[in-house]
PDB file of N, CA and C in Angstrom:
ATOM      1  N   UNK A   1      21.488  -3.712 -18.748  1.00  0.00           N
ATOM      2  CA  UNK A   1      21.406  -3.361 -17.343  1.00  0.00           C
ATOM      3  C   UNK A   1      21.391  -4.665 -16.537  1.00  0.00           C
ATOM      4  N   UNK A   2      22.294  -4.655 -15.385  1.00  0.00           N
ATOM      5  CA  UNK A   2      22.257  -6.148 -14.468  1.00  0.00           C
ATOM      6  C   UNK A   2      21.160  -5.651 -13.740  1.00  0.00           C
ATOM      7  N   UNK A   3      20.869  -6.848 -12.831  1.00  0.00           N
ATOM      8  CA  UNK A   3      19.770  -6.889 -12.036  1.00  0.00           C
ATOM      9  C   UNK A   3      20.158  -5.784 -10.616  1.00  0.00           C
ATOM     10  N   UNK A   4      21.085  -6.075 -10.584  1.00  0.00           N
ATOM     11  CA  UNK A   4      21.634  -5.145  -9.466  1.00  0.00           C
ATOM     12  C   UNK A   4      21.205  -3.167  -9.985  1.00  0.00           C
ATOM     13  N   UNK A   5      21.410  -2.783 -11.014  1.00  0.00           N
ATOM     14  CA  UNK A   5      21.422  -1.524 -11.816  1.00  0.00           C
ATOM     15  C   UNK A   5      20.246  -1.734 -11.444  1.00  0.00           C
ATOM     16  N   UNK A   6      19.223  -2.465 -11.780  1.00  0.00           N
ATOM     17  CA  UNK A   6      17.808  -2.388 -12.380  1.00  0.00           C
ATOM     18  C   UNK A   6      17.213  -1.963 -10.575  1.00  0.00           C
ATOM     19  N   UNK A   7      17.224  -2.688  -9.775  1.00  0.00           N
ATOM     20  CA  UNK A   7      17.128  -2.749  -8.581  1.00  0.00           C
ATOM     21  C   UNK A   7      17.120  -1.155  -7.992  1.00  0.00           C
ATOM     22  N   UNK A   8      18.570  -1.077  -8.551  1.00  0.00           N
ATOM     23  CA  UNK A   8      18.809   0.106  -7.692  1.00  0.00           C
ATOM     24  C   UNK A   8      18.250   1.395  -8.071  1.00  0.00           C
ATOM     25  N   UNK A   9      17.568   1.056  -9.771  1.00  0.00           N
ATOM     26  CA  UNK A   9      17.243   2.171 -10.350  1.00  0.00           C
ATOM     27  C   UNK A   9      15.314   2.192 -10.012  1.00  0.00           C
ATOM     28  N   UNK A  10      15.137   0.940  -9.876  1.00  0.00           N
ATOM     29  CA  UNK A  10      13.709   0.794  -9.029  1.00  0.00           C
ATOM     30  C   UNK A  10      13.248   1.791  -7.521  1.00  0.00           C
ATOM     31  N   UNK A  11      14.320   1.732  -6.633  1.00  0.00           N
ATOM     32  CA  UNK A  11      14.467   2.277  -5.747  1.00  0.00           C
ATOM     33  C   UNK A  11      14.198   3.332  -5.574  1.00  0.00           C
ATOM     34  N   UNK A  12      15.350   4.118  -6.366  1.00  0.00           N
ATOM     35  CA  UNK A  12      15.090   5.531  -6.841  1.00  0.00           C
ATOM     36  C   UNK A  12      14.091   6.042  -7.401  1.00  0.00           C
ATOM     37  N   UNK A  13      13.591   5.725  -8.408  1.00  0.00           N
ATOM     38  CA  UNK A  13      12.147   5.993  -9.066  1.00  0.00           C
ATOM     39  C   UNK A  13      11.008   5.381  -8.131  1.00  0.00           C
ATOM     40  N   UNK A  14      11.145   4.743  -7.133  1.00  0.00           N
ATOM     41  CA  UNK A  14       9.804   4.210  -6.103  1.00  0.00           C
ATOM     42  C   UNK A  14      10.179   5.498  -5.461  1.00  0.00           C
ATOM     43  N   UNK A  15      10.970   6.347  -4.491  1.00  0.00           N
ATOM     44  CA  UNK A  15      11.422   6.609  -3.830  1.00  0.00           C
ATOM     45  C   UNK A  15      11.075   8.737  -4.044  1.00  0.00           C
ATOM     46  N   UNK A  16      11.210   8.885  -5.616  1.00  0.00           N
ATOM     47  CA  UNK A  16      10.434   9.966  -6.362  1.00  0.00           C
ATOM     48  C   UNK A  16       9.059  10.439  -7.166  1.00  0.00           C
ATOM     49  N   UNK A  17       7.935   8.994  -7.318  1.00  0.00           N
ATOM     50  CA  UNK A  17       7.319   8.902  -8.049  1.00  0.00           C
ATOM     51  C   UNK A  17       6.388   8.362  -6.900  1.00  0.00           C
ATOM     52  N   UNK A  18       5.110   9.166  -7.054  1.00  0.00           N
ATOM     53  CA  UNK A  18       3.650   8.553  -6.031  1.00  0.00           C
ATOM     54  C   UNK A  18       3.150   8.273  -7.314  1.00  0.00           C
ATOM     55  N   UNK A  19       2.108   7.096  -7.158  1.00  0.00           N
ATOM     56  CA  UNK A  19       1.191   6.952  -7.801  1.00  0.00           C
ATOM     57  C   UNK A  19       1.733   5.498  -8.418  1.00  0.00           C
ATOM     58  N   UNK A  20       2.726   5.046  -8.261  1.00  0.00           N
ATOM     59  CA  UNK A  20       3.215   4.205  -9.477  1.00  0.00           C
ATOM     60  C   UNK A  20       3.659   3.430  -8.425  1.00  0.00           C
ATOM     61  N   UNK A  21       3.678   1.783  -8.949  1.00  0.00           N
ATOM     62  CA  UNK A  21       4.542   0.492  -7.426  1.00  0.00           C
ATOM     63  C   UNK A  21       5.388   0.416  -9.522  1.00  0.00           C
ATOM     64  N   UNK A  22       6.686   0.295  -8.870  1.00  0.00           N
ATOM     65  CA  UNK A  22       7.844  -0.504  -9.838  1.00  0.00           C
ATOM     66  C   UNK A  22       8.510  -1.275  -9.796  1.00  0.00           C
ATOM     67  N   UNK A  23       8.450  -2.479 -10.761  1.00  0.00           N
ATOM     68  CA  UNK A  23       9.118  -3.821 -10.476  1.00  0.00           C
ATOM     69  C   UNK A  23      10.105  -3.881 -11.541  1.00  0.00           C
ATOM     70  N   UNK A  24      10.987  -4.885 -10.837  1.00  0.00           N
ATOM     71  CA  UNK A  24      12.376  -5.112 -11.675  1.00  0.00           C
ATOM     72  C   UNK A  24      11.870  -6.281 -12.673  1.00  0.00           C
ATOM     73  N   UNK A  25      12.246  -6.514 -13.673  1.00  0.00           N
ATOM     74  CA  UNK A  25      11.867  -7.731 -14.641  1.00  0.00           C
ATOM     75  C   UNK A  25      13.096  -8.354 -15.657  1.00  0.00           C
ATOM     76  N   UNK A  26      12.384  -9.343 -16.064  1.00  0.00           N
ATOM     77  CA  UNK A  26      14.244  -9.941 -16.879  1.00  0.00           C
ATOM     78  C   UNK A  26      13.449  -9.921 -18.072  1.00  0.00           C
ATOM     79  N   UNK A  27      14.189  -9.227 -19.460  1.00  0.00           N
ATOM     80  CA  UNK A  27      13.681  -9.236 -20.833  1.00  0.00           C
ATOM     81  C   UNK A  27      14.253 -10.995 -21.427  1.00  0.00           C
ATOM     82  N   UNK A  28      13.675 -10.924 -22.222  1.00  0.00           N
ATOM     83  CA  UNK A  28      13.549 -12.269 -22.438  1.00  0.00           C
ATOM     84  C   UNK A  28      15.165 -12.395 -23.594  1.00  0.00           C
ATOM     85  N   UNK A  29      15.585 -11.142 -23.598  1.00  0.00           N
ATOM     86  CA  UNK A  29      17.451 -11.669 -24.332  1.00  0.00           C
ATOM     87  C   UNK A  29      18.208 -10.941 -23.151  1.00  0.00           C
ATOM     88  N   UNK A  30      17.750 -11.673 -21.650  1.00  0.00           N
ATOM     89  CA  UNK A  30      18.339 -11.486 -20.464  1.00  0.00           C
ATOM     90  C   UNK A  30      18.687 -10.085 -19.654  1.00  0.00           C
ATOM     91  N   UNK A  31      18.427  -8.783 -20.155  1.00  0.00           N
ATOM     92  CA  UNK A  31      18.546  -7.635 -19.957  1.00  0.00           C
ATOM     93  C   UNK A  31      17.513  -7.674 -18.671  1.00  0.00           C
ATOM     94  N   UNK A  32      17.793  -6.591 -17.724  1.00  0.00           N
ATOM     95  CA  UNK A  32      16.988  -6.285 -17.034  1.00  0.00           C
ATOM     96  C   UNK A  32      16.001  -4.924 -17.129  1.00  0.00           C
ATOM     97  N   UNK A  33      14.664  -4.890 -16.798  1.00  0.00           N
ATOM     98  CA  UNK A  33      14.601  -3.461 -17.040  1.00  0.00           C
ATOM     99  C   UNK A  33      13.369  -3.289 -15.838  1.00  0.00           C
ATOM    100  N   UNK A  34      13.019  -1.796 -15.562  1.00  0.00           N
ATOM    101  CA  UNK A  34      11.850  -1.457 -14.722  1.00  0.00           C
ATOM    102  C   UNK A  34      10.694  -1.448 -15.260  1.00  0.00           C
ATOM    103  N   UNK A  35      10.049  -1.994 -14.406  1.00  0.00           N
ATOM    104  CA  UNK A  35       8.351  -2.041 -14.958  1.00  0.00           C
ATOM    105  C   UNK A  35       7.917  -1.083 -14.351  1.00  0.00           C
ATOM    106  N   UNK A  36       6.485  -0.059 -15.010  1.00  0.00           N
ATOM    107  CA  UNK A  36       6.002   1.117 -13.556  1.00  0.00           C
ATOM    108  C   UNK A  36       4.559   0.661 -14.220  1.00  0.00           C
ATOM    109  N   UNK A  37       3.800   0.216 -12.975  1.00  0.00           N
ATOM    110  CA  UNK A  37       2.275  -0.098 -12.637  1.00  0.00           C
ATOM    111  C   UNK A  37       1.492   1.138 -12.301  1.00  0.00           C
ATOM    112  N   UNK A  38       0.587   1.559 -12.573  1.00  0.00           N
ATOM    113  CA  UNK A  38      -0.099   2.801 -11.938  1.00  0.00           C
ATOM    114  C   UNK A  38      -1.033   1.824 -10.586  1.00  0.00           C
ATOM    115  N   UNK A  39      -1.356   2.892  -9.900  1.00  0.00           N
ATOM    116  CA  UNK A  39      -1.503   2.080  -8.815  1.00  0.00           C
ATOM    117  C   UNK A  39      -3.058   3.143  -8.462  1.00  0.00           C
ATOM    118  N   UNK A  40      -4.068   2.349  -8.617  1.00  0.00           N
ATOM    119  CA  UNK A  40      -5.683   3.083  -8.858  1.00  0.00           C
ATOM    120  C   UNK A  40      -5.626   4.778  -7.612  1.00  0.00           C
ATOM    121  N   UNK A  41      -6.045   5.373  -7.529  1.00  0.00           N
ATOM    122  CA  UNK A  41      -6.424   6.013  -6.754  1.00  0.00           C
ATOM    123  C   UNK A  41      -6.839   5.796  -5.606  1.00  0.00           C
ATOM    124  N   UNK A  42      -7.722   4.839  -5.504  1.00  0.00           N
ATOM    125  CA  UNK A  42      -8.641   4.658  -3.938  1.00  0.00           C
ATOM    126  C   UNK A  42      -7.600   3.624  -3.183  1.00  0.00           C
ATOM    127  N   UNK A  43      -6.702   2.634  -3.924  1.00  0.00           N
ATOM    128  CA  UNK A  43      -5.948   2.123  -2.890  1.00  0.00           C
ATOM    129  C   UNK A  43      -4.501   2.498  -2.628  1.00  0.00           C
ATOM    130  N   UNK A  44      -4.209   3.991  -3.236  1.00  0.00           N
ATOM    131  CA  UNK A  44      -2.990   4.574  -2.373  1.00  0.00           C
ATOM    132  C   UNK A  44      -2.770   4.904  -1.738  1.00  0.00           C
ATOM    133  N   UNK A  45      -2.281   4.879  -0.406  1.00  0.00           N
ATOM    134  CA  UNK A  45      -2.600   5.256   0.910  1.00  0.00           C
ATOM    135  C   UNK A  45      -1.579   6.172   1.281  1.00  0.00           C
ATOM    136  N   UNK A  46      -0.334   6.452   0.218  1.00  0.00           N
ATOM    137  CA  UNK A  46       1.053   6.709   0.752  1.00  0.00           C
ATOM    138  C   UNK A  46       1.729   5.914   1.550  1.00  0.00           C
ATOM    139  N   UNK A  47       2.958   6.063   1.743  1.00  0.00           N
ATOM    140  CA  UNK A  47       3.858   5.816   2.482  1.00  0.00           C
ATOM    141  C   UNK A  47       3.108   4.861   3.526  1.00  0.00           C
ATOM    142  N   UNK A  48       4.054   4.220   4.136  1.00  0.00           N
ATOM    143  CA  UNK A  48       3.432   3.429   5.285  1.00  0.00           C
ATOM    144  C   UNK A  48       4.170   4.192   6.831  1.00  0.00           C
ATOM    145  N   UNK A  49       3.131   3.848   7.865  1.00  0.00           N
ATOM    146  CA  UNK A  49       3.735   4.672   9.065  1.00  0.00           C
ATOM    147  C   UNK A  49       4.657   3.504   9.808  1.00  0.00           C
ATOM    148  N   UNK A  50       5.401   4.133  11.130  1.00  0.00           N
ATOM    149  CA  UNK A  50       6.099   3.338  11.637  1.00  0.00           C
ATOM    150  C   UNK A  50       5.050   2.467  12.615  1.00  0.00           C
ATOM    151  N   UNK A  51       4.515   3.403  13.346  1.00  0.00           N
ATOM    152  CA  UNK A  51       3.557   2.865  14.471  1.00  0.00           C
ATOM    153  C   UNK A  51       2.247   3.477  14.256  1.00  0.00           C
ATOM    154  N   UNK A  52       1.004   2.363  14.851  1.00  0.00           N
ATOM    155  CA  UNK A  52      -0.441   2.820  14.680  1.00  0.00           C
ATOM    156  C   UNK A  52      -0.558   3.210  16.244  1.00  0.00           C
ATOM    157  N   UNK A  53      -1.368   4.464  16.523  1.00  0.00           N
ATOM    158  CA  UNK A  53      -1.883   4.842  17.834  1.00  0.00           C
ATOM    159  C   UNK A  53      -2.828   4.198  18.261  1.00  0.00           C
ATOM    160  N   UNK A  54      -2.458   3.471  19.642  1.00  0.00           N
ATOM    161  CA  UNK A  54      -4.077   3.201  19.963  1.00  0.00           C
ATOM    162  C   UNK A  54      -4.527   3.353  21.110  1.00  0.00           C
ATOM    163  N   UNK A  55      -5.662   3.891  21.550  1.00  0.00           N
ATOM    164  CA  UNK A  55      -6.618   4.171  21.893  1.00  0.00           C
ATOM    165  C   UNK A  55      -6.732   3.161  23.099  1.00  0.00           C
ATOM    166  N   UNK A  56      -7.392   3.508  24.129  1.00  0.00           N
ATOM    167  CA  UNK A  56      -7.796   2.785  25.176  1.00  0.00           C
ATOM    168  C   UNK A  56      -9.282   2.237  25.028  1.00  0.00           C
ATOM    169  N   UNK A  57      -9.544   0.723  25.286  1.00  0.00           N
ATOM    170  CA  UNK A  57     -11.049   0.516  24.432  1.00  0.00           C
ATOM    171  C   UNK A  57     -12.207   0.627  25.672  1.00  0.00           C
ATOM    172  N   UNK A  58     -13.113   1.460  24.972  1.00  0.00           N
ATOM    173  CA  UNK A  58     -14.315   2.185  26.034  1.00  0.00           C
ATOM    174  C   UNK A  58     -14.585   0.812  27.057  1.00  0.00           C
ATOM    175  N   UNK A  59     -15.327   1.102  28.437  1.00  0.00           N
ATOM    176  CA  UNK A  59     -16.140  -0.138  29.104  1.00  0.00           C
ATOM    177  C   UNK A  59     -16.949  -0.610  28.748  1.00  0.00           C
ATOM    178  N   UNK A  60     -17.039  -2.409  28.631  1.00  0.00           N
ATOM    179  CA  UNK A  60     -18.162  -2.685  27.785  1.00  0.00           C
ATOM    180  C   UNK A  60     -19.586  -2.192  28.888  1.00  0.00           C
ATOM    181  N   UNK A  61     -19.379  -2.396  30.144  1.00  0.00           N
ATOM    182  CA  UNK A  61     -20.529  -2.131  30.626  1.00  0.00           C
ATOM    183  C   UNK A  61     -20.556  -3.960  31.219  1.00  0.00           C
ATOM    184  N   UNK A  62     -21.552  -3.753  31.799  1.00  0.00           N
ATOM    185  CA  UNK A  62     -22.323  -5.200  32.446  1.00  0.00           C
ATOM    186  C   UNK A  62     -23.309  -5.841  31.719  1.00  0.00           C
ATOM    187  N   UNK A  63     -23.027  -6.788  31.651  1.00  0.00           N
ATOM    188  CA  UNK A  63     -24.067  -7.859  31.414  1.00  0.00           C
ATOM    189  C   UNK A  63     -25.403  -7.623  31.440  1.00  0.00           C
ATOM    190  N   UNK A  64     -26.511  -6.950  30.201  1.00  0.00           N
ATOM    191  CA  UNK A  64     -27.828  -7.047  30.940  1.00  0.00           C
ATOM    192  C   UNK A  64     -28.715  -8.347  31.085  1.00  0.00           C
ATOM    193  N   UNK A  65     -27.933  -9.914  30.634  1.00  0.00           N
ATOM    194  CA  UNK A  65     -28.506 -10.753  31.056  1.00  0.00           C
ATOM    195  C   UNK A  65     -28.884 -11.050  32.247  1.00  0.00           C
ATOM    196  N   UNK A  66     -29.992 -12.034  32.305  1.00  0.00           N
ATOM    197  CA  UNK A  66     -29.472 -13.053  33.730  1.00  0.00           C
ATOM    198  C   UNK A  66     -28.878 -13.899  33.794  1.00  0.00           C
ATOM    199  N   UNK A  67     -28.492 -14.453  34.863  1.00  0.00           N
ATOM    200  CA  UNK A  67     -27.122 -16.147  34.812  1.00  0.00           C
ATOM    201  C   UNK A  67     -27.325 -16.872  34.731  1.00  0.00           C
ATOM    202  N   UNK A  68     -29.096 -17.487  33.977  1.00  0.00           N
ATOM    203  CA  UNK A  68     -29.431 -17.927  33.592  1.00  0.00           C
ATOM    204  C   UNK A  68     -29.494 -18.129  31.731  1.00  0.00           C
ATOM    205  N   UNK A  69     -29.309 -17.181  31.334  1.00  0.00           N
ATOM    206  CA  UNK A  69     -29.424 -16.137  30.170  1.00  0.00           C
ATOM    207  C   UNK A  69     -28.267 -16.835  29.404  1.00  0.00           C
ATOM    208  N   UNK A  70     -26.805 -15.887  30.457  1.00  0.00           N
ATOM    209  CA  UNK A  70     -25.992 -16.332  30.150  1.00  0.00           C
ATOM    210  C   UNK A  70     -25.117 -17.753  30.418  1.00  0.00           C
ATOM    211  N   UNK A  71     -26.159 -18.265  30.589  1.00  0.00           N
ATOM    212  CA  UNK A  71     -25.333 -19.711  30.745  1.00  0.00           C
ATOM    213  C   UNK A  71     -25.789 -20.759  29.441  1.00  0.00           C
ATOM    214  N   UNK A  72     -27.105 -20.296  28.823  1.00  0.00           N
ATOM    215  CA  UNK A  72     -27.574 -21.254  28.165  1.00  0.00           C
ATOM    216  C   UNK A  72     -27.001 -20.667  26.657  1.00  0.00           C
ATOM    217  N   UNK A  73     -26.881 -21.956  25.890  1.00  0.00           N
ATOM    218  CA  UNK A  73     -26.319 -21.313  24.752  1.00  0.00           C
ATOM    219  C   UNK A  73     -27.749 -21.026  23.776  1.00  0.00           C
ATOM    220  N   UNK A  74     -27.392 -20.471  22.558  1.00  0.00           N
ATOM    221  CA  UNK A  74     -28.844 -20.161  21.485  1.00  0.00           C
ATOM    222  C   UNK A  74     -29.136 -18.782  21.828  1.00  0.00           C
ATOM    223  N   UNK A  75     -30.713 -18.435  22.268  1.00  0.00           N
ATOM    224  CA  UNK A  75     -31.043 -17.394  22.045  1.00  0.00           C
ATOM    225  C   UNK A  75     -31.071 -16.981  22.994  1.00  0.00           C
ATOM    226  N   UNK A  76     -31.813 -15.519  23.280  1.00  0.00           N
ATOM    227  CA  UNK A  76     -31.615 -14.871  25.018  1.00  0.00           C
ATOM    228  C   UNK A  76     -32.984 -15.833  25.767  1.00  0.00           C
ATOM    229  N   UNK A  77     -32.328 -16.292  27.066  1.00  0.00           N
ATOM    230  CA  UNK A  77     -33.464 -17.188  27.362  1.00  0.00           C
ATOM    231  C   UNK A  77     -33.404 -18.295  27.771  1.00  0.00           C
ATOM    232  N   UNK A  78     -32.396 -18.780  26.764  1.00  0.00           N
ATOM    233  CA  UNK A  78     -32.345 -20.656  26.919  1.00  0.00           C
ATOM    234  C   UNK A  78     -33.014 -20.955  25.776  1.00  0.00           C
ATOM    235  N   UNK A  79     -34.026 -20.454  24.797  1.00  0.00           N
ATOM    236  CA  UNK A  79     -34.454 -21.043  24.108  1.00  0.00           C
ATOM    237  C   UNK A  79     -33.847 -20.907  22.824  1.00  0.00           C
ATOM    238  N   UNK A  80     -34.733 -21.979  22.049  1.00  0.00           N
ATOM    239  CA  UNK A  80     -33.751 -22.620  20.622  1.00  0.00           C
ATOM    240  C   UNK A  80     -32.680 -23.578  20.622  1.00  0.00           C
TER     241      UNK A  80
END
């Protein structure tokens, strides 16, 4: 099998098979062939999406320092 076959036959079997990532590999008397990895449970997520939704981020709200507070660096206060 050329690398090109192997490739294309990777594709196909990624393309029908959850659970498994498959890599192309070179046998060591130059043949190509597919490797299939199982791929754990907790990090299969499926497919990947095109776009993530997002959300508008809540108001933080105001400052309950004073401008004193917030001017000094360390702890609330000035001190430290």
């Amino acid at each position: 099998m050329t690398r090109e076959d192997a490739e294309r036959h990777r594709d196909e079997l990624q393309a029908q098979e959850r659970g498994f990532h498959f890599f192309v590999r070179e046998r060591p008397d130059g043949a190509w062939e597919v490797a299939r990895v199982p791929i754990p449970e907790q990090l299969d997520h499926g497919p990947l999406k095109e776009t993530i939704e997002a959300a508008p981020r809540p108001d933080t709200g105001d400052d309950p320092r004073t401008g004193n507070e917030r001017r000094m660096p360390g702890l609330p206060g000035g001190i430290g």
